[in-house]
Protein backbone atom coordinates (compact mmCIF):
# COMPACT_ATOMS: atom_id res chain seq x y z
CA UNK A 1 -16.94 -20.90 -14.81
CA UNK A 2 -19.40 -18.95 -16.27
CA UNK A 3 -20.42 -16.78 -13.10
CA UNK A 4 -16.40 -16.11 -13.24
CA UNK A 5 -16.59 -15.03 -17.00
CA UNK A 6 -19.31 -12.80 -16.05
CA UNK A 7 -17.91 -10.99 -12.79
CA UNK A 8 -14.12 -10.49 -14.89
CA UNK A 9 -15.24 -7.45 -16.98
CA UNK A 10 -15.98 -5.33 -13.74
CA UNK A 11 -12.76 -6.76 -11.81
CA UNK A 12 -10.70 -6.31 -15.10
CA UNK A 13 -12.12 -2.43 -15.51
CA UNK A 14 -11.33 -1.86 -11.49
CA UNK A 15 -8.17 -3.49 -12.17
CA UNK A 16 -7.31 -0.88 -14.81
CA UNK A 17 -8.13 2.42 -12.20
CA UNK A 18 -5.27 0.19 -9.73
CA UNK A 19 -2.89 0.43 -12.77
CA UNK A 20 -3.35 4.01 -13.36
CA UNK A 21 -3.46 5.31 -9.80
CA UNK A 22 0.25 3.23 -9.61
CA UNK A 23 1.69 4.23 -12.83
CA UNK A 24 0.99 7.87 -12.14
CA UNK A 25 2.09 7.65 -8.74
CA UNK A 26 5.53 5.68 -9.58
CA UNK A 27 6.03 8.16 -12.71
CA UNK A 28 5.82 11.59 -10.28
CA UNK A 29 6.61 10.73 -7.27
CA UNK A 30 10.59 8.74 -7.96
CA UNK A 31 11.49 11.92 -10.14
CA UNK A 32 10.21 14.13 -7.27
CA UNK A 33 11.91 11.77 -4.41
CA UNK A 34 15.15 12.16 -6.60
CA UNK A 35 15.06 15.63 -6.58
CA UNK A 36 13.90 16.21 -2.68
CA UNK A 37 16.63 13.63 -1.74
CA UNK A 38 19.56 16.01 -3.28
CA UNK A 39 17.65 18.92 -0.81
CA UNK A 40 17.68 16.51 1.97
CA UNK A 41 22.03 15.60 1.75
CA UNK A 42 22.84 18.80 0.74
CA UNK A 43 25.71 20.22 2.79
CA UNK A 44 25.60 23.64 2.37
CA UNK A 45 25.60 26.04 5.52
CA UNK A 46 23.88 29.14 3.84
CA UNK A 47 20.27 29.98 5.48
CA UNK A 48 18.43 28.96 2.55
CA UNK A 49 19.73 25.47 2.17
CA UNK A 50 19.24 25.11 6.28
CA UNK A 51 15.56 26.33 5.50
CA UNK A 52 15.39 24.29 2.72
CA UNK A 53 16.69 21.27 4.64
CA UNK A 54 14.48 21.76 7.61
CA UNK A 55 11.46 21.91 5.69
CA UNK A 56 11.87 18.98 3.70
CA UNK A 57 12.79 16.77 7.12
CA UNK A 58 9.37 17.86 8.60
CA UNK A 59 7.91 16.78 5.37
CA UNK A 60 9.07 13.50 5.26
CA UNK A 61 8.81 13.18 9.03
CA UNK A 62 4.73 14.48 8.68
CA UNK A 63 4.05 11.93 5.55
CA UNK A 64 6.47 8.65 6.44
CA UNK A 65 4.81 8.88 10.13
CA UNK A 66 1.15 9.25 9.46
CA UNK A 67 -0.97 6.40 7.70
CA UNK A 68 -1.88 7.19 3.53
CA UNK A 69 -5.16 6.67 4.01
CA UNK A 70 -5.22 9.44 6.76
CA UNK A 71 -3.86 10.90 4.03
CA UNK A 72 -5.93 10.54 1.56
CA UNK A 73 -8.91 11.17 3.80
CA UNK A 74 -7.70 14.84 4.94
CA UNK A 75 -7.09 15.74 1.00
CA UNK A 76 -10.24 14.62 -0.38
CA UNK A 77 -12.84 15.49 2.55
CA UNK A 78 -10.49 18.16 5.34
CA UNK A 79 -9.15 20.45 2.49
CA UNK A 80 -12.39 21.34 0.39
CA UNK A 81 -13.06 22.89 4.34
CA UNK A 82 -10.60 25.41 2.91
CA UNK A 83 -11.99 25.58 -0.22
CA UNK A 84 -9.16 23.44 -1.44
CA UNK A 85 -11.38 20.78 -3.70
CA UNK A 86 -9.97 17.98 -5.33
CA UNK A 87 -12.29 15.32 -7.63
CA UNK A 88 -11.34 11.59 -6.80
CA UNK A 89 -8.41 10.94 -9.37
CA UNK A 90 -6.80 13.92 -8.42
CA UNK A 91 -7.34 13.64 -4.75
CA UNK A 92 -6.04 9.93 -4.79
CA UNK A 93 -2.65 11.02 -6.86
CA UNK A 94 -1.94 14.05 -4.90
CA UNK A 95 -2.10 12.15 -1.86
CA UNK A 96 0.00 8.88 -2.81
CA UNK A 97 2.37 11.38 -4.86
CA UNK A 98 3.46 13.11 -1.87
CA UNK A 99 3.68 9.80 0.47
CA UNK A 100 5.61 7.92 -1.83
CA UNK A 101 7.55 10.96 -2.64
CA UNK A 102 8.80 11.23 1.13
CA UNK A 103 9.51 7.23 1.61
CA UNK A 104 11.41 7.76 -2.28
CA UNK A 105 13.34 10.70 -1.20
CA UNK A 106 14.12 8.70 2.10
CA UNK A 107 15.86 5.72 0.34
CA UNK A 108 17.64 7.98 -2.63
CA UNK A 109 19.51 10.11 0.63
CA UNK A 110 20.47 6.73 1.86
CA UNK A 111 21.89 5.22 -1.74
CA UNK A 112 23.81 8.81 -2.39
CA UNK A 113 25.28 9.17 1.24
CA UNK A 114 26.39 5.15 0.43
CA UNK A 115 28.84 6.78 -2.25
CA UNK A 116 32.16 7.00 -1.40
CA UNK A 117 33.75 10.87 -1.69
CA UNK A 118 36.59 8.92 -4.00
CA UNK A 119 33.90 8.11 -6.40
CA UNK A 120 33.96 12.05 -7.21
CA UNK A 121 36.99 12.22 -6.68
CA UNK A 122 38.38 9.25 -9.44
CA UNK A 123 35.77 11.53 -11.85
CA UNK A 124 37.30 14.46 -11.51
CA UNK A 125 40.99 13.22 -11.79
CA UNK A 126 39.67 11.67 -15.35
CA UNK A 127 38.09 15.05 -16.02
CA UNK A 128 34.55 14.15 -16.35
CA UNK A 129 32.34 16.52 -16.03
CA UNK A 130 29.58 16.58 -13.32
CA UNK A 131 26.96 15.20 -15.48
CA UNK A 132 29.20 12.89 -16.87
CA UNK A 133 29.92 11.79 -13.20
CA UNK A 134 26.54 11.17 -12.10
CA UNK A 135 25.15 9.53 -15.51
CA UNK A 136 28.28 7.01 -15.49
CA UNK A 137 29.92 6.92 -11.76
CA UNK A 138 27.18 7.80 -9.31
CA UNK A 139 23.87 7.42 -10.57
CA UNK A 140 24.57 3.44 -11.57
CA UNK A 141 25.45 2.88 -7.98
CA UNK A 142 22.92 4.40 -6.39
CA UNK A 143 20.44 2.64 -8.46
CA UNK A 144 22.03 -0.62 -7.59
CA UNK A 145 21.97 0.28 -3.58
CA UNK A 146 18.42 1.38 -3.43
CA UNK A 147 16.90 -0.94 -5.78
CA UNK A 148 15.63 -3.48 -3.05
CA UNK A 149 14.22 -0.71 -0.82
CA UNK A 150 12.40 0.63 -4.40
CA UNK A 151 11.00 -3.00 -5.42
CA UNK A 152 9.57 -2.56 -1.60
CA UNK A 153 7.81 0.43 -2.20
CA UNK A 154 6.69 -0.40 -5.49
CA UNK A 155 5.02 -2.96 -4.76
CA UNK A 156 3.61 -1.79 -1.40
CA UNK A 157 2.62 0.61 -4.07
CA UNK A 158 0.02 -1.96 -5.73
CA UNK A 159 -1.12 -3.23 -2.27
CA UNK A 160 -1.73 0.91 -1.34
CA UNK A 161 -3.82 1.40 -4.13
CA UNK A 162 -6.55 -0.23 -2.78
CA UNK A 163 -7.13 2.43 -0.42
CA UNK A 164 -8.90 4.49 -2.79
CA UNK A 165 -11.74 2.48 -2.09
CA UNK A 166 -12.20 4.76 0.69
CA UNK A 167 -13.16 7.79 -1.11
CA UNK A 168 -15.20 5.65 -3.50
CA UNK A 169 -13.25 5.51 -6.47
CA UNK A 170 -13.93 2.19 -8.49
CA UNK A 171 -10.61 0.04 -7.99
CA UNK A 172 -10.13 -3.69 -8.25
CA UNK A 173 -10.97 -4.16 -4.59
CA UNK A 174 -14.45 -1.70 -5.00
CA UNK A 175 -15.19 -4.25 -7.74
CA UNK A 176 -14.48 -7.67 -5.81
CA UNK A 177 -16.52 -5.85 -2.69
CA UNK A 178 -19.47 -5.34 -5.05
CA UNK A 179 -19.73 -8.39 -6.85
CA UNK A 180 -19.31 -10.14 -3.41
CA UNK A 181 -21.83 -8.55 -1.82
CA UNK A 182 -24.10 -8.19 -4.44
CA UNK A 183 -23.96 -12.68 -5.29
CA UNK A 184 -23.13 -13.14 -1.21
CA UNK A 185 -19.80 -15.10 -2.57
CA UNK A 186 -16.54 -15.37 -1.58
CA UNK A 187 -15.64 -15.97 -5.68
CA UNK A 188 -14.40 -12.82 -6.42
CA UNK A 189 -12.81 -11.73 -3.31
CA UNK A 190 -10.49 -14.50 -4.66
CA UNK A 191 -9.91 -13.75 -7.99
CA UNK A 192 -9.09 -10.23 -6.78
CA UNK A 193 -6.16 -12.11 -4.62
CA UNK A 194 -5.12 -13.58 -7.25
CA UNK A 195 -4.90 -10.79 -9.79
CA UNK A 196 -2.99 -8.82 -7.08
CA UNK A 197 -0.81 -11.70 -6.95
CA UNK A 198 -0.40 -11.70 -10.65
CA UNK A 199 0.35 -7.90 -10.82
CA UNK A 200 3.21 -8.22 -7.80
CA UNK A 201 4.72 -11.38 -9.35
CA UNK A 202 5.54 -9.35 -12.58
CA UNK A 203 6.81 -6.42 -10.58
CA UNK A 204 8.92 -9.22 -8.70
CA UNK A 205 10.76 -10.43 -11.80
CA UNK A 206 11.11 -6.81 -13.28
CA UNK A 207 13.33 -6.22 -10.03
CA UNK A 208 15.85 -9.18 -9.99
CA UNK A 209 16.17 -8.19 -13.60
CA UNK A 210 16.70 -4.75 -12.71
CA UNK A 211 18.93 -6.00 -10.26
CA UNK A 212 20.95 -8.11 -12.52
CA UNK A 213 21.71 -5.79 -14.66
CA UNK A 214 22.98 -3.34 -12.23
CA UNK A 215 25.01 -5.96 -10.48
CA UNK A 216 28.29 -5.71 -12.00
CA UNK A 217 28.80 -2.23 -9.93
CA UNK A 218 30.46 -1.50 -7.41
């Protein structure tokens, strides 16, 4: 018990850096996703909405099809090749940012394409306006159709984060590492399982909340 009181501090302070790196990456990159995934169903035939189309469907092909930690990798040691330099924090956001971005802008297409055109159509017959219509009609919906494929990601999210560890940045898995191989014990390897556990558990029950309270539309 006391070795475990001692070795906390450092998991709890790694711990935090897995918060913020997942906070910052959940508050920028479902905004962004939002926004690319009106680019992405956009019908419009005009040559900048094709262009505009076409590039964002090579960016979510290039980031949903190679691994984050490639990722990661190629923005914190390929770009400064280019003169492109990045310290850790802001390597390890710009890189999950724009991966969770593409897999976020992904699932939003899906939950707006899942809209029925009568949807609109019922709005504008009650002469809402278009805000109006996608506050109170569309936006609930969609919510309620991706928010399984969001929980995913979310907490893939926490699991991700540990990945940082591979540009050195102190995380909750750098810590456990340490301590491990620093007391050659297996102790806090396992108390790092469990605080993951802990932090996915509450993410868990924030979702079939979320869910509940988005169940009563259809």
């Amino acid at each position: 018990m006391n070795y475990i009181m001692e070795i906390l501090p450092a998991l709890f302070s790694g711990a935090w850096t897995t918060i913020w790196v997942f906070a910052l990456t959940l508050i920028i990159s479902i905004p962004l996703g939002v926004v690319l995934s009106l680019g992405l169903s956009t019908t419009a035939k005009n040559p900048l909405a094709l262009l505009i189309r076409w590039l964002l469907n090579i960016y979510t092909w290039v980031f949903r099809g190679t691994p984050l930690l490639l990722q990661l990798i190629f923005v914190f040691y390929g770009l400064p090749t280019i003169g492109v330099v990045f310290d850790r924090g802001s390597a390890v956001i710009f890189a999950f940012v724009l991966n969770y971005a593409a897999y976020f802008a992904e699932i939003f297409r899906g939950g707006f394409q899942a809209v029925s055109k009568e949807q609109f159509e019922a709005a504008t017959v009650l002469n809402l306006t278009r805000w109006q219509t996608l506050r109170y009609v569309i936006i609930p919906q969609v919510v309620k159709i991706v928010l399984p494929s969001i929980g995913n990601e979310v907490i893939n999210l926490v699991k991700d984060s540990s990945l940082v560890y591979v540009i050195g940045l102190g995380d909750l898995l750098r810590a456990g590492n340490i301590a491990t191989a620093r007391d050659v014990t297996l102790v806090p390897l396992v108390l790092v399982g469990i605080i993951y556990l802990l932090m996915t558990f509450v993410l868990t029950m924030v979702q079939k909340q979320m869910e509940k309270k988005f169940a009563f539309y259809r």
